[in-house]
C-alpha atoms as a PDB file:
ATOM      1  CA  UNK A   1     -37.149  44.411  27.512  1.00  0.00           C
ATOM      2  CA  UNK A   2     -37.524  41.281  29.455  1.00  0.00           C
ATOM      3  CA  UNK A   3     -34.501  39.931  28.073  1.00  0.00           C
ATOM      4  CA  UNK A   4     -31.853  42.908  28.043  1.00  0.00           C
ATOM      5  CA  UNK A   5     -33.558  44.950  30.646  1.00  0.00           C
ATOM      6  CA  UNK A   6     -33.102  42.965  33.953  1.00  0.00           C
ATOM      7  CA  UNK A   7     -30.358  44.589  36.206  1.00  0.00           C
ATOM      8  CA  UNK A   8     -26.599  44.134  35.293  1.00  0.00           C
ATOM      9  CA  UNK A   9     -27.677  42.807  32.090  1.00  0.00           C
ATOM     10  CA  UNK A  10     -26.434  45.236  29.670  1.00  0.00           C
ATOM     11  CA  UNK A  11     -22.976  45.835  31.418  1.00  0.00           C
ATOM     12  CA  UNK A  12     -22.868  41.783  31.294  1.00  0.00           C
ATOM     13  CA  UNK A  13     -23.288  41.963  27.675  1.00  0.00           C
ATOM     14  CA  UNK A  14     -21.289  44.837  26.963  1.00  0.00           C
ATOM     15  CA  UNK A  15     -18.184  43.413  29.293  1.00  0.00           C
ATOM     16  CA  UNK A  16     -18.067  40.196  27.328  1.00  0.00           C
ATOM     17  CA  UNK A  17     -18.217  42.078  23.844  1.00  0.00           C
ATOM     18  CA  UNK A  18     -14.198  41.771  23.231  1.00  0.00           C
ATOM     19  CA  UNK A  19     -14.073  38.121  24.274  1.00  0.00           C
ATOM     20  CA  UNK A  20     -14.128  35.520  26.907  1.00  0.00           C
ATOM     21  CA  UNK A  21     -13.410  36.620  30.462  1.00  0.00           C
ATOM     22  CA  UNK A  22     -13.287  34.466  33.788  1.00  0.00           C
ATOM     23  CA  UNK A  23     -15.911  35.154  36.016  1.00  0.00           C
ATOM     24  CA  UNK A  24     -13.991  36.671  38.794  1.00  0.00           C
ATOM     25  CA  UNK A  25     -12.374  39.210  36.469  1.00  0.00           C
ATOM     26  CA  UNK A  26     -16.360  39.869  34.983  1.00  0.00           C
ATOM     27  CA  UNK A  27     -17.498  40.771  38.977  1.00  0.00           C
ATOM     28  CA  UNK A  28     -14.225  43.213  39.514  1.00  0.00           C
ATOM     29  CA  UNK A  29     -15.421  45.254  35.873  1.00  0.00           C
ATOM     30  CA  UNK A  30     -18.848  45.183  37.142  1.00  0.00           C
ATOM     31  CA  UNK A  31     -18.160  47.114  40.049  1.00  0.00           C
ATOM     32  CA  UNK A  32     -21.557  47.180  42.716  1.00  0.00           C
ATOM     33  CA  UNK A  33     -22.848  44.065  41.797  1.00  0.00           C
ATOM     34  CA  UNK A  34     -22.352  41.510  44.386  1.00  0.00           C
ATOM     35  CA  UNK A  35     -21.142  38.072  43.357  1.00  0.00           C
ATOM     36  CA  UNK A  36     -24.400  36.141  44.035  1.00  0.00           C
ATOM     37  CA  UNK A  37     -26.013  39.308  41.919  1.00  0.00           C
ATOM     38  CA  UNK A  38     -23.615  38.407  38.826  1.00  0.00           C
ATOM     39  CA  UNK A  39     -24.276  34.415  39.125  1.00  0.00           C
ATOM     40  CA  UNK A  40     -27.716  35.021  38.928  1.00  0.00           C
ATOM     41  CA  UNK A  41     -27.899  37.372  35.973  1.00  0.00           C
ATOM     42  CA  UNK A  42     -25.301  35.076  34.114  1.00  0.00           C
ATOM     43  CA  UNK A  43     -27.756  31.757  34.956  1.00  0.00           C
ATOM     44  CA  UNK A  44     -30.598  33.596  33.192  1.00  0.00           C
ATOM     45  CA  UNK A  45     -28.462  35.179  30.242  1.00  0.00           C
ATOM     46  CA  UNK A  46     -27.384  31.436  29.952  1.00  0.00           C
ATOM     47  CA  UNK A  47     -30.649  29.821  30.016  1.00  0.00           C
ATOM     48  CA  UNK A  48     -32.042  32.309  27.492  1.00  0.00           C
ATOM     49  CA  UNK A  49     -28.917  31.806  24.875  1.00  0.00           C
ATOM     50  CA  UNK A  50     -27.285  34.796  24.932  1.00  0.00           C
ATOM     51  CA  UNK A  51     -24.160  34.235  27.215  1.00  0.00           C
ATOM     52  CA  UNK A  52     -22.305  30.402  26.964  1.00  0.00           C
ATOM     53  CA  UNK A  53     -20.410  29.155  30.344  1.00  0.00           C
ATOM     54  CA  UNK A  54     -17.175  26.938  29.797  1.00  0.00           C
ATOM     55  CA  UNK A  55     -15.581  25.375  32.690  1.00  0.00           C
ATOM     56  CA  UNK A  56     -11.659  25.825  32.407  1.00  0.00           C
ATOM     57  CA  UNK A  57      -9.335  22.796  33.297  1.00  0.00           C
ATOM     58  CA  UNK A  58      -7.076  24.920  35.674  1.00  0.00           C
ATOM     59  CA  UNK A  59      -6.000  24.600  39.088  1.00  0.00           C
ATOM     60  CA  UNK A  60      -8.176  25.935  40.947  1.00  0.00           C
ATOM     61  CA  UNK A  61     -11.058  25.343  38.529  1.00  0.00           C
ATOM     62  CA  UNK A  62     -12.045  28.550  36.948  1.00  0.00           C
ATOM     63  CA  UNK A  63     -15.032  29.656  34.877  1.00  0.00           C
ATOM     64  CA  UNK A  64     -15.442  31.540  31.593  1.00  0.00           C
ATOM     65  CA  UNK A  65     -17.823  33.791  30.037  1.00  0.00           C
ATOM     66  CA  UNK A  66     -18.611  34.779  26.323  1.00  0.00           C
ATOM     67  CA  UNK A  67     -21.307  36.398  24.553  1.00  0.00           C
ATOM     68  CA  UNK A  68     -23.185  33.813  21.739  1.00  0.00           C
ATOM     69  CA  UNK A  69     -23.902  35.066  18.487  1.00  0.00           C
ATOM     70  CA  UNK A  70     -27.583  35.863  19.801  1.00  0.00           C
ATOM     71  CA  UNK A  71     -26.417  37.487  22.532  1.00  0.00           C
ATOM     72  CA  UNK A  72     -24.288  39.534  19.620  1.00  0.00           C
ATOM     73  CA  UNK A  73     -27.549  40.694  18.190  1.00  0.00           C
ATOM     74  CA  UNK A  74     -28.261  43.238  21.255  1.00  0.00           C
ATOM     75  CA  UNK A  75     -24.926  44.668  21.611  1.00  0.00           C
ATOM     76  CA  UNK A  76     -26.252  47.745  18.796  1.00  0.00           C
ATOM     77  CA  UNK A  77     -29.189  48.144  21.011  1.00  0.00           C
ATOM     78  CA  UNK A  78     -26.567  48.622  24.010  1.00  0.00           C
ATOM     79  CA  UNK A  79     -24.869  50.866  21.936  1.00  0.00           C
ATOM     80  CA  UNK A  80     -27.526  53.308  20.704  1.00  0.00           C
ATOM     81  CA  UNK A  81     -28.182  53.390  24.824  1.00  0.00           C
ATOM     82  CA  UNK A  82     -24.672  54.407  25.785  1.00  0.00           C
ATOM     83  CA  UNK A  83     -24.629  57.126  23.169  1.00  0.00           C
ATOM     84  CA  UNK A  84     -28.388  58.099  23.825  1.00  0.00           C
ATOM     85  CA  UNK A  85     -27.424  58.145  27.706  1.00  0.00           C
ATOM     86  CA  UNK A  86     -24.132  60.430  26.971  1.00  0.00           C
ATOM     87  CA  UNK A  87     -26.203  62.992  25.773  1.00  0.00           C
ATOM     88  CA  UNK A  88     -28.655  63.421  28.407  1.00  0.00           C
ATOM     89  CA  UNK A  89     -28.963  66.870  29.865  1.00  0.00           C
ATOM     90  CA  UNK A  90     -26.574  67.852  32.624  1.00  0.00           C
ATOM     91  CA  UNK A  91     -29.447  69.420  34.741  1.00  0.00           C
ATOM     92  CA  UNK A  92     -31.049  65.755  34.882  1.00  0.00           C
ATOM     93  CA  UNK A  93     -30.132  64.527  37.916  1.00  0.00           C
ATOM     94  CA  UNK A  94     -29.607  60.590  38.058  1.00  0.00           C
ATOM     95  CA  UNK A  95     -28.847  59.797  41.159  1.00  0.00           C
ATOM     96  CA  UNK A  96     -32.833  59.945  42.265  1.00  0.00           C
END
């Protein structure tokens, strides 16, 4: 749970399933995280193997995300969540 259960750290994961995306675009689909929030997150998924940075040779320099292979290996824990989470009972309220 240290790994995978920090804030933002599953929708991190789960956003960079399909493929590389540029870290602006990653901040816009994770929608209330701030951008600081985000950098942070991404430094530690880094550091711990499970996300890989690449620095694009555009104009304005831009920066990529992707999920490693290790990072792969949580996605069916994500998964299980999101359908565990769908079927919680209505009455539960999560907004407390």
């Amino acid at each position: 749970m240290r790994i995978i259960g920090g804030k933002w750290t599953g929708s991190i994961l789960w956003h960079l399933r399909d493929g590389p995306v540029r870290f602006n675009d990653l901040s816009r689909m994770i929608g209330g995280a701030s951008k600081k929030m985000i950098t942070e997150r991404l430094r530690q998924l880094e550091a711990q193997g499970l996300v890989r940075r690449q620095i694009m040779d555009t104009a304005p320099v831009s920066v990529q995300y992707s999920i490693t292979e290790f990072g792969r290996t949580a996605l069916g824990f994500l998964e299980e969540l999101r359908k565990w989470s769908e079927n919680l009972p209505q009455e539960l309220d999560l907004k407390h």
